[in-house]
N, C-alpha and C. Protein backbone atom coordinates (compact mmCIF):
# COMPACT_ATOMS: atom_id res chain seq x y z
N UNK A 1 0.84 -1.18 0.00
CA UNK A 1 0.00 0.00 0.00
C UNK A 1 0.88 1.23 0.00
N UNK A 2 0.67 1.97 -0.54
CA UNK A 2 1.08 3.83 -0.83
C UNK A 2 0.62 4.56 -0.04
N UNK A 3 1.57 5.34 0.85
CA UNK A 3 1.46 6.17 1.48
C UNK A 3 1.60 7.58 1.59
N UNK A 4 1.97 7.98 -0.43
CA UNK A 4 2.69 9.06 -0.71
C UNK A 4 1.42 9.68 -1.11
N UNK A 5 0.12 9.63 -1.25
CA UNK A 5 -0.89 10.36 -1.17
C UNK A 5 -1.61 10.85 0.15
N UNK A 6 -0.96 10.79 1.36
CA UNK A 6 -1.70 10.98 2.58
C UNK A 6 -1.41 12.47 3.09
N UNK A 7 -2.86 12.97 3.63
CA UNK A 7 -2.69 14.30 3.69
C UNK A 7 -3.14 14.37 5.70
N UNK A 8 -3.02 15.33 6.88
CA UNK A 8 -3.38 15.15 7.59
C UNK A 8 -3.89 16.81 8.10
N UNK A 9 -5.42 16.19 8.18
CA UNK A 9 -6.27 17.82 8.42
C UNK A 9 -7.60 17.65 9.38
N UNK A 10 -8.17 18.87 10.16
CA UNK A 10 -8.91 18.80 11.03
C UNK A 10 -10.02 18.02 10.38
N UNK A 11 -10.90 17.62 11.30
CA UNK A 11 -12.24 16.82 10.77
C UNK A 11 -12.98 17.94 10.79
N UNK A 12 -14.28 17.43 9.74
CA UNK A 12 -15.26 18.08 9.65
C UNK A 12 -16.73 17.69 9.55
N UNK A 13 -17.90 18.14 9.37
CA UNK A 13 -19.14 17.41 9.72
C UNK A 13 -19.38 15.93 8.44
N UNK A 14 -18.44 16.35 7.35
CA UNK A 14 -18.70 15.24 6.54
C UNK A 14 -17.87 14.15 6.76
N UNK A 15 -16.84 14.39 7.78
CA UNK A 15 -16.62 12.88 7.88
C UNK A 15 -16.79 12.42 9.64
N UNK A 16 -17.97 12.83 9.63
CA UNK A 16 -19.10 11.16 11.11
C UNK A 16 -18.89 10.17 10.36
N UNK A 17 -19.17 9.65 9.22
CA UNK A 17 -19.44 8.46 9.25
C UNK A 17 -18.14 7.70 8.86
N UNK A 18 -16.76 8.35 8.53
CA UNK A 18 -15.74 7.59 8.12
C UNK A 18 -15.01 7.39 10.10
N UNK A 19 -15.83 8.59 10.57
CA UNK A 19 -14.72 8.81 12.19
C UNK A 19 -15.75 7.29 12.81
N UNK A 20 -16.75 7.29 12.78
CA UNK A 20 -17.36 5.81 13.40
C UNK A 20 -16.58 4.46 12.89
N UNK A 21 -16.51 4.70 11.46
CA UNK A 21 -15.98 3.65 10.82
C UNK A 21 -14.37 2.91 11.72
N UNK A 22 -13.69 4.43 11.52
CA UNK A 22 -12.22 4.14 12.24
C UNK A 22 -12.23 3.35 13.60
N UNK A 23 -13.32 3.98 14.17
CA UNK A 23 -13.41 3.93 15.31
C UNK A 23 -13.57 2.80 15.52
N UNK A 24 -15.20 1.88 14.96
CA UNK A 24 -15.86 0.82 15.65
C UNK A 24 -14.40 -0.79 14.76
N UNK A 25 -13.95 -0.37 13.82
CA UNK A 25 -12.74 -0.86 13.22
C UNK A 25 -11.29 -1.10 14.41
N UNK A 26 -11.28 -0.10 14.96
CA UNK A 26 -10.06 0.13 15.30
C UNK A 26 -10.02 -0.33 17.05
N UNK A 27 -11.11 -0.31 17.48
CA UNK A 27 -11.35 -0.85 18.78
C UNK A 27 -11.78 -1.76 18.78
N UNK A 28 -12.35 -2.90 17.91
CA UNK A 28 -12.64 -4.28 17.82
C UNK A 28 -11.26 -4.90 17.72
N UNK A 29 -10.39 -4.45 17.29
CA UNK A 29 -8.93 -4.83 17.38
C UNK A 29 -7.52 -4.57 18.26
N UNK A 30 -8.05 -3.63 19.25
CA UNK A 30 -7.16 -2.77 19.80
C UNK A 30 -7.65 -3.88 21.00
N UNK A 31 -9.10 -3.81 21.84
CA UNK A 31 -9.44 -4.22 22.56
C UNK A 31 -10.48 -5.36 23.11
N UNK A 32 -10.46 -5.98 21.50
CA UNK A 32 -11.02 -8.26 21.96
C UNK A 32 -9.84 -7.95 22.93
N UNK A 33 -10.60 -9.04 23.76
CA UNK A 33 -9.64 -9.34 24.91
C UNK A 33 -9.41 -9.07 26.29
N UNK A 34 -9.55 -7.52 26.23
CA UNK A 34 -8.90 -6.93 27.14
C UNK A 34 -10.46 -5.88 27.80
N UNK A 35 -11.11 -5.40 26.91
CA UNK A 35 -12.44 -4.78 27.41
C UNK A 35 -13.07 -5.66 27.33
N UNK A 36 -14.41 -6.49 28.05
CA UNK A 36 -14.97 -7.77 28.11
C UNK A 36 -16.18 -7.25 27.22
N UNK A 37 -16.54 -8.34 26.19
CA UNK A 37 -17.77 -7.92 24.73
C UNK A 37 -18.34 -7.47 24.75
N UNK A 38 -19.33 -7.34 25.84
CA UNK A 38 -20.46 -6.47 25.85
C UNK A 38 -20.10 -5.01 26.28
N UNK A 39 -19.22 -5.02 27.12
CA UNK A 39 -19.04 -3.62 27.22
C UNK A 39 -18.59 -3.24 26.19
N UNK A 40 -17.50 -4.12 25.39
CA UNK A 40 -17.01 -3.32 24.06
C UNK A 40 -17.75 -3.05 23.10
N UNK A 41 -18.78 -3.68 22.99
CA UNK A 41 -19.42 -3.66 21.98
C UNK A 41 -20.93 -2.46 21.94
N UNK A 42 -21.18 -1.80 23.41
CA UNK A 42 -21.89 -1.18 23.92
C UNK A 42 -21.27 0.36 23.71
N UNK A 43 -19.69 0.43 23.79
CA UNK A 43 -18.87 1.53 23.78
C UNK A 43 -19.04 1.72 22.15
N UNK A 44 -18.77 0.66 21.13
CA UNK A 44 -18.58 1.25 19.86
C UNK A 44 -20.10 1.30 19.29
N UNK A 45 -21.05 0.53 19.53
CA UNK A 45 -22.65 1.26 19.23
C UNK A 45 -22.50 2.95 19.84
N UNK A 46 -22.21 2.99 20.72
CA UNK A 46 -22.36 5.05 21.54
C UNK A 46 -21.88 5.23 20.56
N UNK A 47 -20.87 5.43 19.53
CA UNK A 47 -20.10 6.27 19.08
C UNK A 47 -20.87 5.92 17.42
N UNK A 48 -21.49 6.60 17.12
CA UNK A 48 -22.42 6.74 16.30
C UNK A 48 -22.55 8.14 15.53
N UNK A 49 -22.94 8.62 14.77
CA UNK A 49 -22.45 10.01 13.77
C UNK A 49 -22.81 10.85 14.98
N UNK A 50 -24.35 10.89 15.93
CA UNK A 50 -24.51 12.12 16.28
C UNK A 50 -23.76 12.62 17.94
N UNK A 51 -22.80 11.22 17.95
CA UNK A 51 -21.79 11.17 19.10
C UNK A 51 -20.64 11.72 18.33
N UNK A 52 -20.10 11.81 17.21
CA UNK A 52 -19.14 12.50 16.91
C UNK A 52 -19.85 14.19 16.34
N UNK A 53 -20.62 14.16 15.75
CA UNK A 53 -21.24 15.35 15.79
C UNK A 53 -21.19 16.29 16.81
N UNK A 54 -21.86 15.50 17.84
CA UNK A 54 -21.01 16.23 19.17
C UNK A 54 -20.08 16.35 19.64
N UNK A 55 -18.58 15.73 19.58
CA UNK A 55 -17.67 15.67 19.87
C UNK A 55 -17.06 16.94 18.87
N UNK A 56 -17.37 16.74 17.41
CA UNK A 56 -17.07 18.10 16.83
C UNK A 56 -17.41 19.44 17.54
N UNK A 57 -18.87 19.32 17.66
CA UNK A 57 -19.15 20.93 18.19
C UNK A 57 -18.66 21.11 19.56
N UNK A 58 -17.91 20.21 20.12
CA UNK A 58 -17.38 20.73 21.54
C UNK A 58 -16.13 21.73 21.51
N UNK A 59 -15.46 21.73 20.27
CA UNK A 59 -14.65 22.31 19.87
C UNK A 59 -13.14 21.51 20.19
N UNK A 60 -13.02 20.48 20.67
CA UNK A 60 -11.80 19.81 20.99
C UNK A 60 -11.40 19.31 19.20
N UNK A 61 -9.97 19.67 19.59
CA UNK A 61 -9.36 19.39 17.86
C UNK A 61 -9.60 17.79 17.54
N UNK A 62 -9.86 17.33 16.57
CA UNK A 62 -9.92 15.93 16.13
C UNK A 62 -9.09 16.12 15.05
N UNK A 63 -8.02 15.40 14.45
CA UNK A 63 -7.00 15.17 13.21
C UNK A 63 -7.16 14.13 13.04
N UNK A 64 -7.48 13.95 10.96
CA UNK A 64 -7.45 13.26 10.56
C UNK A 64 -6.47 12.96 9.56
N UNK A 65 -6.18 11.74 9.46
CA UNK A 65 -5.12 11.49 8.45
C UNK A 65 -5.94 10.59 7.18
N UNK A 66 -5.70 11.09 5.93
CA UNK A 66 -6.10 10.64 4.83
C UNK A 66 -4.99 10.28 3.66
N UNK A 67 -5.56 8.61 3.07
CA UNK A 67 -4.86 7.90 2.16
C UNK A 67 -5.32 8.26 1.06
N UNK A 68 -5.13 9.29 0.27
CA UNK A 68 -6.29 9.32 -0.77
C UNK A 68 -7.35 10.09 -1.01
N UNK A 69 -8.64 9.43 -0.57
CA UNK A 69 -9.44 10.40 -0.64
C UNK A 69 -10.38 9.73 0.56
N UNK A 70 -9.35 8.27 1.71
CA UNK A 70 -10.33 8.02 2.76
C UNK A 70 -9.57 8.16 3.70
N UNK A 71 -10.36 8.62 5.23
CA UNK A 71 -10.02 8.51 6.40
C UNK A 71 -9.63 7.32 6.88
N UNK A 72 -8.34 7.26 6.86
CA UNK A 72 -8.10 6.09 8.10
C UNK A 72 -7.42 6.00 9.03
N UNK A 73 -7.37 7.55 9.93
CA UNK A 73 -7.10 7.36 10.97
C UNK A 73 -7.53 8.53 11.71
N UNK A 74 -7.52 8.54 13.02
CA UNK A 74 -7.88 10.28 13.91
C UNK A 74 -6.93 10.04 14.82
N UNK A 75 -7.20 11.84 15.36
CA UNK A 75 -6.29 11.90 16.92
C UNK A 75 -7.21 13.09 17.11
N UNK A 76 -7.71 12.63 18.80
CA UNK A 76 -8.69 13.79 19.38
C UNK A 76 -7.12 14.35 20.66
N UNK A 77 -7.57 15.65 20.51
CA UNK A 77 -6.03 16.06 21.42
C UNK A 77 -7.28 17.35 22.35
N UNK A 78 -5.81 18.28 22.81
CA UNK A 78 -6.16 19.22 23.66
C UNK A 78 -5.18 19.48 24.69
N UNK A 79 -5.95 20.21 25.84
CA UNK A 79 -5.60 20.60 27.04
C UNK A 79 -5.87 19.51 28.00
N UNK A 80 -4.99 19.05 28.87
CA UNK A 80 -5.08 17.79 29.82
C UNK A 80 -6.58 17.74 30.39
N UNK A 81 -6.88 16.93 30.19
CA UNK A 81 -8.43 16.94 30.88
C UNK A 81 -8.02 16.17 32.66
N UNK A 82 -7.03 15.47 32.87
CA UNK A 82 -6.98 15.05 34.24
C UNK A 82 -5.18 15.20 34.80
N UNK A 83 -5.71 16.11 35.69
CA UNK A 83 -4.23 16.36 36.59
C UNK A 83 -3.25 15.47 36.85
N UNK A 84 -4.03 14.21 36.98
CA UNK A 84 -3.23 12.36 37.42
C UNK A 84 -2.39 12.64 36.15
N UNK A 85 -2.72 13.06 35.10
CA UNK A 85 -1.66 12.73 34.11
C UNK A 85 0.01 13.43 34.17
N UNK A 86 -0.51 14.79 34.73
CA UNK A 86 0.82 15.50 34.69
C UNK A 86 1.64 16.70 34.10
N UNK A 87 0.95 16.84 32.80
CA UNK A 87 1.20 17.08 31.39
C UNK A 87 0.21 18.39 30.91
N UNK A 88 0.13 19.49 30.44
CA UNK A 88 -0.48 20.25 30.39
C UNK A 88 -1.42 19.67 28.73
N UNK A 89 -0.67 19.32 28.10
CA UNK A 89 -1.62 18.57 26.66
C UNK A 89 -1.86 16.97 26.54
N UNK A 90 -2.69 16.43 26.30
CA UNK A 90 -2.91 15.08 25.93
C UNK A 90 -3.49 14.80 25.04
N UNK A 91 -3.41 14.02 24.24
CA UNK A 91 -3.87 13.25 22.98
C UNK A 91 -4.78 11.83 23.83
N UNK A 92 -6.36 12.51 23.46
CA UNK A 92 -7.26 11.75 24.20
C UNK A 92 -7.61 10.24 23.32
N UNK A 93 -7.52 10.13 22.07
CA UNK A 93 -7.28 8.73 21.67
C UNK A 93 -6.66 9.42 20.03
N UNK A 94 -5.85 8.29 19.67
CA UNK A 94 -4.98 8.00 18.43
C UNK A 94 -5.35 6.57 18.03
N UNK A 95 -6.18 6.74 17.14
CA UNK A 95 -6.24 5.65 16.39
C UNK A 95 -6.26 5.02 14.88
N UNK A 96 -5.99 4.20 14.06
CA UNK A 96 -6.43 3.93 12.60
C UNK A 96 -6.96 2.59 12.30
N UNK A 97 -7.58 2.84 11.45
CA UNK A 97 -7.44 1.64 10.79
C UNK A 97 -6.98 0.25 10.98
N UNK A 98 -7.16 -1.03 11.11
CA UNK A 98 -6.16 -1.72 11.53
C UNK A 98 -5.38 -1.82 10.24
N UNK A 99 -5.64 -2.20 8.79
CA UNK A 99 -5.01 -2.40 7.98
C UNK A 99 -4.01 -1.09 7.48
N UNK A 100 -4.38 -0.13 8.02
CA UNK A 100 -3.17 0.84 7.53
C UNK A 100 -1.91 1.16 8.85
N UNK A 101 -2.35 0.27 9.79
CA UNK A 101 -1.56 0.31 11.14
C UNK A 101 0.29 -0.05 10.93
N UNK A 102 0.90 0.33 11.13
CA UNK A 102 2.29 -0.28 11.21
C UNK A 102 3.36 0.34 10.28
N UNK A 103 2.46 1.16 9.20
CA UNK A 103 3.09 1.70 8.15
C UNK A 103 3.72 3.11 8.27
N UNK A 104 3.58 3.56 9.11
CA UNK A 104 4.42 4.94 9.54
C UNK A 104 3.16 6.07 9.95
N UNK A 105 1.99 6.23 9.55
CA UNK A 105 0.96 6.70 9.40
C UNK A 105 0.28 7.32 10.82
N UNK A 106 0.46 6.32 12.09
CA UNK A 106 0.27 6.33 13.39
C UNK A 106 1.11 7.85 13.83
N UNK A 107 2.11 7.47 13.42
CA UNK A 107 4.40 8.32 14.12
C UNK A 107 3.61 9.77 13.25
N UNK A 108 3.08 9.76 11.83
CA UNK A 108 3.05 10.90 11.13
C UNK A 108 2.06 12.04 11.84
N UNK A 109 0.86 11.19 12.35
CA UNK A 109 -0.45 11.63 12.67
C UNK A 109 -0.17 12.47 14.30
N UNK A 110 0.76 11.52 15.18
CA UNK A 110 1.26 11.85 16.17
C UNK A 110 2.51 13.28 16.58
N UNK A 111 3.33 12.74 15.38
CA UNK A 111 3.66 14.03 15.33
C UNK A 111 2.70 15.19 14.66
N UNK A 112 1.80 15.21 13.58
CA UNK A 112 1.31 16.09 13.27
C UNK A 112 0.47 17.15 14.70
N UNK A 113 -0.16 16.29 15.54
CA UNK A 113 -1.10 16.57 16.78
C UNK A 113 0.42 17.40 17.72
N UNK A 114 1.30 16.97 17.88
CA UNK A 114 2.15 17.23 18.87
C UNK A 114 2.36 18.52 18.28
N UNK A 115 2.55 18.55 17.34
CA UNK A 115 3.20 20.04 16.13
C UNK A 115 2.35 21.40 16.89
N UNK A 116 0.80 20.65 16.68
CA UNK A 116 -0.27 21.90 17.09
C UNK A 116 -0.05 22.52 18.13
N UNK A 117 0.13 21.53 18.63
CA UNK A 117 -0.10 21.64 20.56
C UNK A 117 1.18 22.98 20.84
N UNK A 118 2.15 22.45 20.62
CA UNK A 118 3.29 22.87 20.77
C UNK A 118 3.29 24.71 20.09
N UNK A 119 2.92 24.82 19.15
CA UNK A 119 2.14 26.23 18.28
C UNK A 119 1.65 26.39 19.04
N UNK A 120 0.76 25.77 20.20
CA UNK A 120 0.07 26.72 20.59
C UNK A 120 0.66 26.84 22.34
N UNK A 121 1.95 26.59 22.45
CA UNK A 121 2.72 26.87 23.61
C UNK A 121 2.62 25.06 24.45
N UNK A 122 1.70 24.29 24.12
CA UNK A 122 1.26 22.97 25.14
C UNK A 122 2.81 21.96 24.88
N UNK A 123 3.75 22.06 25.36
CA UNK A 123 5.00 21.05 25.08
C UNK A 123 5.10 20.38 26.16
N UNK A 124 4.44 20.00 27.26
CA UNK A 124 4.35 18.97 28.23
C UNK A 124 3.08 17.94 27.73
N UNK A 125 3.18 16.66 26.90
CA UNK A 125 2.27 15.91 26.18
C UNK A 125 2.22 14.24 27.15
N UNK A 126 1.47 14.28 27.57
CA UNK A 126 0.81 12.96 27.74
C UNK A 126 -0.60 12.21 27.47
N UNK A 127 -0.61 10.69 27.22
CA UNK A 127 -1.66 10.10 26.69
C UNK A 127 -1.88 8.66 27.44
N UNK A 128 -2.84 8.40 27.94
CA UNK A 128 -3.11 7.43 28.50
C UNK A 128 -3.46 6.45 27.36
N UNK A 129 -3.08 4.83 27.99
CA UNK A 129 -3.05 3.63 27.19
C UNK A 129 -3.89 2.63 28.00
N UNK A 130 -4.64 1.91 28.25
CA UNK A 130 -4.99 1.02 28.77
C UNK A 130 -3.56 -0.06 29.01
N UNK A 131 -3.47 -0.26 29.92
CA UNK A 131 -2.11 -1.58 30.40
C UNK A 131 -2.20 -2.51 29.58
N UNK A 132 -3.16 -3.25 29.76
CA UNK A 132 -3.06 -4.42 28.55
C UNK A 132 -2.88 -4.55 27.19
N UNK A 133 -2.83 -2.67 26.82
CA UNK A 133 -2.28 -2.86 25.32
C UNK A 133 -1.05 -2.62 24.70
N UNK A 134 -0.18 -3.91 24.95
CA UNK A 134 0.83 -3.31 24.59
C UNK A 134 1.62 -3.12 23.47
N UNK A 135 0.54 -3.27 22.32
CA UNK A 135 1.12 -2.72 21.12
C UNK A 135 0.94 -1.11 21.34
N UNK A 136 0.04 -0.98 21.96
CA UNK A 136 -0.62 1.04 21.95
C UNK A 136 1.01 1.14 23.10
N UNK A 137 1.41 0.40 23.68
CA UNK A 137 2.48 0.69 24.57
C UNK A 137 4.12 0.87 23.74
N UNK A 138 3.85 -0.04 23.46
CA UNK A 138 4.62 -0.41 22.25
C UNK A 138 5.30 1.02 21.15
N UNK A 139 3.92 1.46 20.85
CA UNK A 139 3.75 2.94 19.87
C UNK A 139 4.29 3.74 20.57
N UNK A 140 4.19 4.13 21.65
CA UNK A 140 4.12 5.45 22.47
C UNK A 140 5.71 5.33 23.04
N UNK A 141 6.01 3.87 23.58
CA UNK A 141 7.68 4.16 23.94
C UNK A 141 8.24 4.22 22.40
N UNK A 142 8.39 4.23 21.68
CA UNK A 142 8.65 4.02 20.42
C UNK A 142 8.87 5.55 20.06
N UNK A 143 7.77 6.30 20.37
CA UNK A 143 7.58 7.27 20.21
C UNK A 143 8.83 8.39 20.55
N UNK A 144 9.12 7.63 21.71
CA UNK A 144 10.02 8.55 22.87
C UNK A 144 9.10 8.76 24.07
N UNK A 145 8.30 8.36 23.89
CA UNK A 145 7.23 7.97 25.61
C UNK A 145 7.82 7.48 26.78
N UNK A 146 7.98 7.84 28.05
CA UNK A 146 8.20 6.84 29.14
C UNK A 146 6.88 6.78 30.24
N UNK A 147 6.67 5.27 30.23
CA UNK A 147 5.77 5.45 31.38
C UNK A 147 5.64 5.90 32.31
N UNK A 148 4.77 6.95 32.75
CA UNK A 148 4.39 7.34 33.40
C UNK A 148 3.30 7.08 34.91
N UNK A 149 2.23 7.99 35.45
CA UNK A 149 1.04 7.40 36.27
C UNK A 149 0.46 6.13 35.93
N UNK A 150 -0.30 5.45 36.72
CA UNK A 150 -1.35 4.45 36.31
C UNK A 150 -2.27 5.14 37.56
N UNK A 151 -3.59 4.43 36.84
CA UNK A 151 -4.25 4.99 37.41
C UNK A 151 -5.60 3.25 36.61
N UNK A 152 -6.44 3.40 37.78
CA UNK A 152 -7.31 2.73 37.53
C UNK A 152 -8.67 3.40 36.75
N UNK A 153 -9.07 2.76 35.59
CA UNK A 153 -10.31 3.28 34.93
C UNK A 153 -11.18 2.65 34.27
N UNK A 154 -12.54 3.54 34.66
CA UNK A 154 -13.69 2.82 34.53
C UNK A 154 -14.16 2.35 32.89
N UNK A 155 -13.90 1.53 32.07
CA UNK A 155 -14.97 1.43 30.52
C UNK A 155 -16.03 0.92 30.89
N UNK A 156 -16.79 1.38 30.68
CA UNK A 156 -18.06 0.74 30.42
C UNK A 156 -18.73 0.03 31.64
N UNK A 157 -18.11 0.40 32.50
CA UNK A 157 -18.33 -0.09 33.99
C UNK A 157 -17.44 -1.78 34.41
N UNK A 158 -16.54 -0.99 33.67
CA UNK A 158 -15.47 -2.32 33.85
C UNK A 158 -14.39 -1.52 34.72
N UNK A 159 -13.71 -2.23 35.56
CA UNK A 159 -12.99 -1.26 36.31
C UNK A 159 -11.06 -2.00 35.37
N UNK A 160 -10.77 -0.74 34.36
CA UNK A 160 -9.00 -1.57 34.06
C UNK A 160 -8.02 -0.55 33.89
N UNK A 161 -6.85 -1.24 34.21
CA UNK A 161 -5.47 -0.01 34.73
C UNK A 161 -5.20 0.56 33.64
N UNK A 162 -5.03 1.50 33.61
CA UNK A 162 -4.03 2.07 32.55
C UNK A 162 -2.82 3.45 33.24
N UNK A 163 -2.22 3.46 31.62
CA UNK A 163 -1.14 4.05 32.25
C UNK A 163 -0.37 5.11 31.51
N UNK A 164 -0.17 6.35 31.76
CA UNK A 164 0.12 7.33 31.17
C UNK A 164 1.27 7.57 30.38
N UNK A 165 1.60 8.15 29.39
CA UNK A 165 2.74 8.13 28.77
C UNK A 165 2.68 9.49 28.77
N UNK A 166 4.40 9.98 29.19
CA UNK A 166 4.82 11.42 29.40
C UNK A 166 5.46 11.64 28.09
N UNK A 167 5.42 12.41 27.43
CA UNK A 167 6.48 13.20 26.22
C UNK A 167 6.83 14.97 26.81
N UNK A 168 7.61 15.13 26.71
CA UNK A 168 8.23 16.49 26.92
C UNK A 168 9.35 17.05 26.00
């Protein structure tokens, strides 16, 4: 697959239905296993066009990365939403595709989000991972990540650890 057509730009109201796509795609694979089915499967029904609809109009940045002329991947970022982390910016989930996963696309999208942040003064970056994933662990030390907090958290009324990754 070609990666020399990929462009990476804010989302907009026309793509809900490619950001569900990524989504209910990208967490059936990230987390069999580790979030138990029904809750997982309860989390990616919520996330439905008029759950990203809203997530747009909240004004929190969402970046998308495009192969072409399709979405296959996001990063919702910002201002730290929880102090446990440390970090004045966090990247609240990074995800793609599984089939476009591994190809550099993840590192591009990540730095693209870090770029913003940083423009806009935020250079203390952390992102929480669920523990048990340690390919998403994997990414992030890779990154230049070191683990950071853990902290216990609730999905879906499942109680599972996760654990923060610091960038500075």
């Amino acid at each position: 697959m070609s990666t020399r057509t990929t462009s990476i730009r804010r989302a907009r109201e026309a793509d809900l239905g490619s950001l569900s796509t990524v989504f209910d795609a990208s967490w059936r694979e990230a987390y069999r296993g580790i979030i138990p089915g029904v809750a997982l499967e309860r989390l990616i029904a919520g996330r439905d066009r008029a759950w990203w609809r809203s997530a747009l109009r909240r004004g929190r940045p969402i970046a998308l990365v495009e192969t072409g002329e399709r979405v296959v991947g996001y990063a919702a970022y910002g201002r730290t939403r929880s102090r446990a982390l440390g970090t004045e910016a966090e990247i609240d989930e990074l995800y793609l595709l599984p089939e476009y996963q591994g190809v550099g696309l993840g590192r591009r999208l990540f730095k693209a989000v870090r770029n913003d942040l940083a423009d806009h003064g935020l250079t203390r970056l952390g992102v929480w991972s669920l523990e048990d994933n340690a390919r998403a662990g994997a990414f992030y030390e890779g990154l230049g990540g070191r683990a950071g907090p853990r902290v216990l958290d609730r999905v879906a009324g499942v109680a599972l650890p996760k654990v923060g990754y610091l960038f500075s």
